[in-house]
N, C-alpha and C. Protein backbone atom coordinates (compact mmCIF):
# COMPACT_ATOMS: atom_id res chain seq x y z
N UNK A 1 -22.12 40.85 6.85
CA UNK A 1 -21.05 39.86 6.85
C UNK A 1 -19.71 40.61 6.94
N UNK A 2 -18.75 40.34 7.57
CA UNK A 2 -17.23 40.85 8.49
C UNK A 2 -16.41 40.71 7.18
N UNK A 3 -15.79 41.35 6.46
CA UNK A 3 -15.23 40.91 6.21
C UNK A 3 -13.46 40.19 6.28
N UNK A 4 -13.38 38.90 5.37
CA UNK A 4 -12.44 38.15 5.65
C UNK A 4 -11.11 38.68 5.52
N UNK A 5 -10.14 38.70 7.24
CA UNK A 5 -9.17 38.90 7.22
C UNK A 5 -7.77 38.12 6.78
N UNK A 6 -8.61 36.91 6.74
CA UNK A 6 -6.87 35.75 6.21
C UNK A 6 -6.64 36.35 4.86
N UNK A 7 -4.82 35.77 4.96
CA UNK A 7 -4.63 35.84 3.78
C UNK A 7 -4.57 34.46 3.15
N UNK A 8 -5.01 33.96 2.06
CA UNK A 8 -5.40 32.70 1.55
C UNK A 8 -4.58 32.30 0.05
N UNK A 9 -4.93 30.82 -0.29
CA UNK A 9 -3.82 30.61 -1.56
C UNK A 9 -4.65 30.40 -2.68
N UNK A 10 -4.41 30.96 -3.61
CA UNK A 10 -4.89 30.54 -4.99
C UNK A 10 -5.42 29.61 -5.07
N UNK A 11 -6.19 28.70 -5.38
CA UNK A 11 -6.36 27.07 -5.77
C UNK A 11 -5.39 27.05 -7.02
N UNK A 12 -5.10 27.89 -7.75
CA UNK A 12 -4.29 27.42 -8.37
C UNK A 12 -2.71 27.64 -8.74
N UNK A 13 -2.60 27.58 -7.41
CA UNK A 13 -1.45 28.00 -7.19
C UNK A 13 -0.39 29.49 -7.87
N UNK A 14 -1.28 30.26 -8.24
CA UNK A 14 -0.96 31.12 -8.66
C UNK A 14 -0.49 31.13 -10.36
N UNK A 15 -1.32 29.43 -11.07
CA UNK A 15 -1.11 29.42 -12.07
C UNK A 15 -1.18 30.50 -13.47
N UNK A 16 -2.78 31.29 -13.31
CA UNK A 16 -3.04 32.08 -13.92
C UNK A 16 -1.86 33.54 -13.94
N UNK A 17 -1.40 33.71 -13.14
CA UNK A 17 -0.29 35.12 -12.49
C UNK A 17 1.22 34.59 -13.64
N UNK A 18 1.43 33.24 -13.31
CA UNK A 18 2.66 32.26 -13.80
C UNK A 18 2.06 32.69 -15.75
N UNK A 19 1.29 32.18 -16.10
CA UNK A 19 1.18 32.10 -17.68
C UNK A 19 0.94 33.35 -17.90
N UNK A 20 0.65 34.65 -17.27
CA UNK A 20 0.53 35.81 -17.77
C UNK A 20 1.28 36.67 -18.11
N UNK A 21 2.19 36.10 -17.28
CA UNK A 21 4.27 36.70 -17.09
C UNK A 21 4.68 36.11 -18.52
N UNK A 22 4.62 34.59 -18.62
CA UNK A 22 4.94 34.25 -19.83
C UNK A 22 4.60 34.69 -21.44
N UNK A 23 3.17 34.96 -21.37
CA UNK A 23 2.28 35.37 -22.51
C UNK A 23 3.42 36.86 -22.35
N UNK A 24 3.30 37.55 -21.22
CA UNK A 24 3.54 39.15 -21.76
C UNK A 24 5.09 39.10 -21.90
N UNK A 25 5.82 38.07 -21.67
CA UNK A 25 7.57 38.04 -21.97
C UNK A 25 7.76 38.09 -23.77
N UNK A 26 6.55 37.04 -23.97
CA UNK A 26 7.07 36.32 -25.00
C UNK A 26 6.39 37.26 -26.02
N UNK A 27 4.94 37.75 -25.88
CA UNK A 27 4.39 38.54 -26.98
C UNK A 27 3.93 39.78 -26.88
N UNK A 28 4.08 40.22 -25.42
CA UNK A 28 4.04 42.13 -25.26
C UNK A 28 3.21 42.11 -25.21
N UNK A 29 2.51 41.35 -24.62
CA UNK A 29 0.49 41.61 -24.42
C UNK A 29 0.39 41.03 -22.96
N UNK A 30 -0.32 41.45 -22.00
CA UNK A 30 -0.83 40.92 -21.21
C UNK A 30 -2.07 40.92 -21.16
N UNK A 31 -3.34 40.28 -20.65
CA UNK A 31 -4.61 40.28 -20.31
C UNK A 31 -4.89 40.61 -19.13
N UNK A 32 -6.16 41.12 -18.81
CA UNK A 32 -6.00 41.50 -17.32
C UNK A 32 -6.63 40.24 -16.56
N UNK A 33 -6.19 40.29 -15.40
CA UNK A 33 -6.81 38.92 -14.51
C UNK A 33 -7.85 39.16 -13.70
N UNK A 34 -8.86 38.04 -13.40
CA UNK A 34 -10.05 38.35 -13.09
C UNK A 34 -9.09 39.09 -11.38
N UNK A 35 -10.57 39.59 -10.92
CA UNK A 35 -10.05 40.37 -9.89
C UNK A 35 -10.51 39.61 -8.53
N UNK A 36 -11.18 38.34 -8.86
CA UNK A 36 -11.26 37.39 -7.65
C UNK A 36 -10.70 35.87 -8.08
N UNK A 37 -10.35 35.22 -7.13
CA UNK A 37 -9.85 34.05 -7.34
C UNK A 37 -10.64 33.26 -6.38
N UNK A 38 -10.84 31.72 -6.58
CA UNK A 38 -11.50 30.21 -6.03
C UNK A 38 -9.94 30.36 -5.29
N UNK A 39 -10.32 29.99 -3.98
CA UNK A 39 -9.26 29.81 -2.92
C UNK A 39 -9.03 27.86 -2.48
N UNK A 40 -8.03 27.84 -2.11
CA UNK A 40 -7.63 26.53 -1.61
C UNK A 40 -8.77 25.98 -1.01
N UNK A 41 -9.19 27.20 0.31
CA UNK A 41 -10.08 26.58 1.27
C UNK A 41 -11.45 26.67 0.68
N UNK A 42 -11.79 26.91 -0.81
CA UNK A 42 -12.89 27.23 -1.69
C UNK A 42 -13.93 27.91 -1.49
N UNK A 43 -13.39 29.30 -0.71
CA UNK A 43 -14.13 31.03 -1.23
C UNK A 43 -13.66 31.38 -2.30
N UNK A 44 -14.00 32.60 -2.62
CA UNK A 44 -14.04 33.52 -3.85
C UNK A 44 -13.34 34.83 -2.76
N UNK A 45 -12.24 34.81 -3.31
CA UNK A 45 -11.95 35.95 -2.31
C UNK A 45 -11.27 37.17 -3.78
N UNK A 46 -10.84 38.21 -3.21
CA UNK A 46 -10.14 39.54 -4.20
C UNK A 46 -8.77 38.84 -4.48
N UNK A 47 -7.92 39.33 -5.10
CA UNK A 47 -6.72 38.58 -6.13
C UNK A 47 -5.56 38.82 -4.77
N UNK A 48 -6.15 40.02 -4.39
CA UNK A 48 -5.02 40.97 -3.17
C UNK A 48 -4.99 39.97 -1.86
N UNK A 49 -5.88 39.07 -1.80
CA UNK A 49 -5.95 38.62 -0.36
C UNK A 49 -5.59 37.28 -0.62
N UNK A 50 -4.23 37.28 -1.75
CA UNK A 50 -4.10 35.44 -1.87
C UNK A 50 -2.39 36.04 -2.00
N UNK A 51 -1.73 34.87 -1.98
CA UNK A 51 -0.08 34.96 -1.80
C UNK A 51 0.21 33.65 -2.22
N UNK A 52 1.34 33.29 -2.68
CA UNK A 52 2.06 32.19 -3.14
C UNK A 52 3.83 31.89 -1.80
N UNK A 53 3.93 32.68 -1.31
CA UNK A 53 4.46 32.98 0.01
C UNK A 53 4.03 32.27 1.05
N UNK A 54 4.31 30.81 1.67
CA UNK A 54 3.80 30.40 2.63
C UNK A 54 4.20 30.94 3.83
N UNK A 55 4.80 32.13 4.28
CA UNK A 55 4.74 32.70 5.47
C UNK A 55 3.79 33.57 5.71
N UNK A 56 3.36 34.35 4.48
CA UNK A 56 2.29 35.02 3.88
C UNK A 56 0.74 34.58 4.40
N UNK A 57 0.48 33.46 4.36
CA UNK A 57 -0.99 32.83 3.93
C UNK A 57 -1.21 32.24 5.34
N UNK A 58 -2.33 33.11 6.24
CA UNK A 58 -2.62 32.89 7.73
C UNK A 58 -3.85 31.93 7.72
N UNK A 59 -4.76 31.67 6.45
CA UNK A 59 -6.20 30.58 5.85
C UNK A 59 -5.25 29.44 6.34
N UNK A 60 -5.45 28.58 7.78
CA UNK A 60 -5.34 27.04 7.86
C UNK A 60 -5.41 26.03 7.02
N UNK A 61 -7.08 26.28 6.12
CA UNK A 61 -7.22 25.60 5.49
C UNK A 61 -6.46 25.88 4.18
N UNK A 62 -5.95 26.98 3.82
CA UNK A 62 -4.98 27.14 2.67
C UNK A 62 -3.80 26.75 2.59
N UNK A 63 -3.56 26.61 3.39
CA UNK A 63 -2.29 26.56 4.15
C UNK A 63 -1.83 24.97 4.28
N UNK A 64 -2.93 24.06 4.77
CA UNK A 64 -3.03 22.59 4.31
C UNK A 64 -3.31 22.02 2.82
N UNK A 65 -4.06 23.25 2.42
CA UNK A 65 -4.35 22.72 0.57
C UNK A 65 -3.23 23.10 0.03
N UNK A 66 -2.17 23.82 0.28
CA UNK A 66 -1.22 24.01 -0.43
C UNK A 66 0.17 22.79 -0.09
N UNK A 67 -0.04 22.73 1.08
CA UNK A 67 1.02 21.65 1.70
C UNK A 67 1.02 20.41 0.69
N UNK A 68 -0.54 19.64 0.58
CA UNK A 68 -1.01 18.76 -0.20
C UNK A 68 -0.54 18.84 -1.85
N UNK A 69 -1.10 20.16 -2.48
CA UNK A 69 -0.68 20.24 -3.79
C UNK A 69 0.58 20.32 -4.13
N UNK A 70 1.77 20.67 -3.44
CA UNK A 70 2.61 21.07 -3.87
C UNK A 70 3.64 19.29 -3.46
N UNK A 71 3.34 18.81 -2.40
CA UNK A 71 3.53 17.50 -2.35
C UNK A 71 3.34 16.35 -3.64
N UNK A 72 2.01 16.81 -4.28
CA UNK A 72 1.79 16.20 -5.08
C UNK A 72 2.58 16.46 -6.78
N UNK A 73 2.46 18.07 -6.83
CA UNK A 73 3.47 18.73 -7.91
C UNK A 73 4.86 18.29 -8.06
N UNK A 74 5.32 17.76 -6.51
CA UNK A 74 6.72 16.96 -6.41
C UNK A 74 6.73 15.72 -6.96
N UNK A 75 5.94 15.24 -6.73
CA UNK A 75 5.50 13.86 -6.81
C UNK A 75 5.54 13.41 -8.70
N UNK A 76 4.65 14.42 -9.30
CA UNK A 76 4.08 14.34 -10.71
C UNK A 76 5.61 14.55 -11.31
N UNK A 77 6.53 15.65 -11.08
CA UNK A 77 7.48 16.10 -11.89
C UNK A 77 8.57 15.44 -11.69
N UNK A 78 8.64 14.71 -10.52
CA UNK A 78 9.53 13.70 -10.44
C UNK A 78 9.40 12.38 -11.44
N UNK A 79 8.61 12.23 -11.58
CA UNK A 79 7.76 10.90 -12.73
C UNK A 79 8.29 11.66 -13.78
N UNK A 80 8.18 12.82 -14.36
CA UNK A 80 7.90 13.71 -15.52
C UNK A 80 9.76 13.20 -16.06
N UNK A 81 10.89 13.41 -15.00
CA UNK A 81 12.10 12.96 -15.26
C UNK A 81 12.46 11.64 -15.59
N UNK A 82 11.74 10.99 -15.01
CA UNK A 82 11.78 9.39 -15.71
C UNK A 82 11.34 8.78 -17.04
N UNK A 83 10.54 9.63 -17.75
CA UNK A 83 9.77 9.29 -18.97
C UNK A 83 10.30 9.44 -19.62
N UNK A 84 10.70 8.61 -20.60
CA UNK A 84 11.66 8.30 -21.96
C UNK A 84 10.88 9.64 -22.97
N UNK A 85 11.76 10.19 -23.37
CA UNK A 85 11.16 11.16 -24.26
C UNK A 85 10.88 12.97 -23.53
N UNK A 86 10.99 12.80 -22.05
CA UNK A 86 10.63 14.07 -21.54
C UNK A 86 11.70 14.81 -21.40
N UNK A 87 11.10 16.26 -21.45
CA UNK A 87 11.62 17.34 -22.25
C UNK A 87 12.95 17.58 -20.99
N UNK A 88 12.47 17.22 -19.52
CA UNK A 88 13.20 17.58 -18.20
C UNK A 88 13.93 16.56 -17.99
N UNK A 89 15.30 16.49 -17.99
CA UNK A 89 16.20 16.06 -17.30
C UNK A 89 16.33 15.27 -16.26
N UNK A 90 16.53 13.93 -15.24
CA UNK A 90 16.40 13.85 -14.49
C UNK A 90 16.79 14.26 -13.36
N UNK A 91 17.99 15.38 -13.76
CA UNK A 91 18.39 16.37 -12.43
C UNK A 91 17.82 17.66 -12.57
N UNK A 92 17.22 17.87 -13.77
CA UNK A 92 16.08 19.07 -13.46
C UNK A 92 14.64 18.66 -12.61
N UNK A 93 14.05 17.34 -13.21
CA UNK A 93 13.00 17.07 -12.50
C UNK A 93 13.37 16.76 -11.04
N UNK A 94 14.28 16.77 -10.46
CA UNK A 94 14.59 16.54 -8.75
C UNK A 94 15.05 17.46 -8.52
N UNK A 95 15.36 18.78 -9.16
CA UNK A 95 15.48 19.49 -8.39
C UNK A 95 14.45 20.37 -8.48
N UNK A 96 13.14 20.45 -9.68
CA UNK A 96 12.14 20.89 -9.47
C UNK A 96 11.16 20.17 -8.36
N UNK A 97 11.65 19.25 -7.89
CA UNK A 97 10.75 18.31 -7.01
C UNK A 97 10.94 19.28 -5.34
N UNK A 98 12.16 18.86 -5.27
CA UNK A 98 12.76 19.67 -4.08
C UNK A 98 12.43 20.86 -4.00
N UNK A 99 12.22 21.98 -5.05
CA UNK A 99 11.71 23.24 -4.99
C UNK A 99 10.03 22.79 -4.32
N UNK A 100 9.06 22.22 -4.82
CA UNK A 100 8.03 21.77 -4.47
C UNK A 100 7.88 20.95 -2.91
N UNK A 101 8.56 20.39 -2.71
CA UNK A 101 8.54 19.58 -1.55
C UNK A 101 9.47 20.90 -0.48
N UNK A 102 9.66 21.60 -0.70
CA UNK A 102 10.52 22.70 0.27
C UNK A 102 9.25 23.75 0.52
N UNK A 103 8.84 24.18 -0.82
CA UNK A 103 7.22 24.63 -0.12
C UNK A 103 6.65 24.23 0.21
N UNK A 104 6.17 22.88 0.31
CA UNK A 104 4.92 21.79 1.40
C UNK A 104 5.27 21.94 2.51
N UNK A 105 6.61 21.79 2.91
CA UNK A 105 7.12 21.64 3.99
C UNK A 105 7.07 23.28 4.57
N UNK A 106 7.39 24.12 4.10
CA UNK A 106 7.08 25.52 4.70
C UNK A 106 5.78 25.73 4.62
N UNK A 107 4.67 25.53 3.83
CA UNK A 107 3.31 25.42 3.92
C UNK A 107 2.97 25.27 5.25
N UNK A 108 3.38 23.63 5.95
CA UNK A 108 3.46 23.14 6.63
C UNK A 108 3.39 23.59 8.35
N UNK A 109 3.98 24.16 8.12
CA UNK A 109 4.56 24.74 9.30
C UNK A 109 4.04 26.20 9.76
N UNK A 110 3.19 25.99 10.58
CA UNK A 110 1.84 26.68 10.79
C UNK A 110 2.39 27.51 12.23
């Protein structure tokens, strides 16, 4: 079997990379991360062959799963500003929206 030259996206959007930065800001520890990741287009690929960079990520199908999620991440955090009691602002949650909807749209664009 050849192996795979795309470069592909996290399925989770690079969540695990995001809370590890945080854990090691806040308490001087990091953990190490597995060394393969579940991809958008749902292989198991090495950690090295995924990007959060949509100019980066040549996987089609990653490339559409990310367009989708991050559409939807706009979508959720925009709601998140409207909720009586939430912690975000409603000019933080739109402009975290716009950060999200600016990567779909570069996702996008293949």
């Amino acid at each position: 079997m050849a192996a795979d030259p795309h470069i592909h996206v996290d399925a989770q959007l690079g969540g695990q990379v995001a809370s590890r930065r945080i854990l090691a800001s806040a308490f001087g520890l990091a953990a190490d991360l597995p060394p393969t990741v579940r991809t958008g287009c749902g292989q198991e690929v090495p950690r090295a062959m995924t990007s959060v960079r949509p100019e980066s990520v040549t996987c089609l199908a990653c490339r559409r799963f990310a367009c989708h999620a991050h559409t939807q991440l706009a979508i959720q955090v925009e709601s998140f500003g409207a909720m009586p009691g939430s912690p975000l602002s409603a000019a933080q949650a739109t402009e975290a929206a716009a950060h999200h909807r600016a990567l779909a749209h570069r996702f996008a664009a293949e």
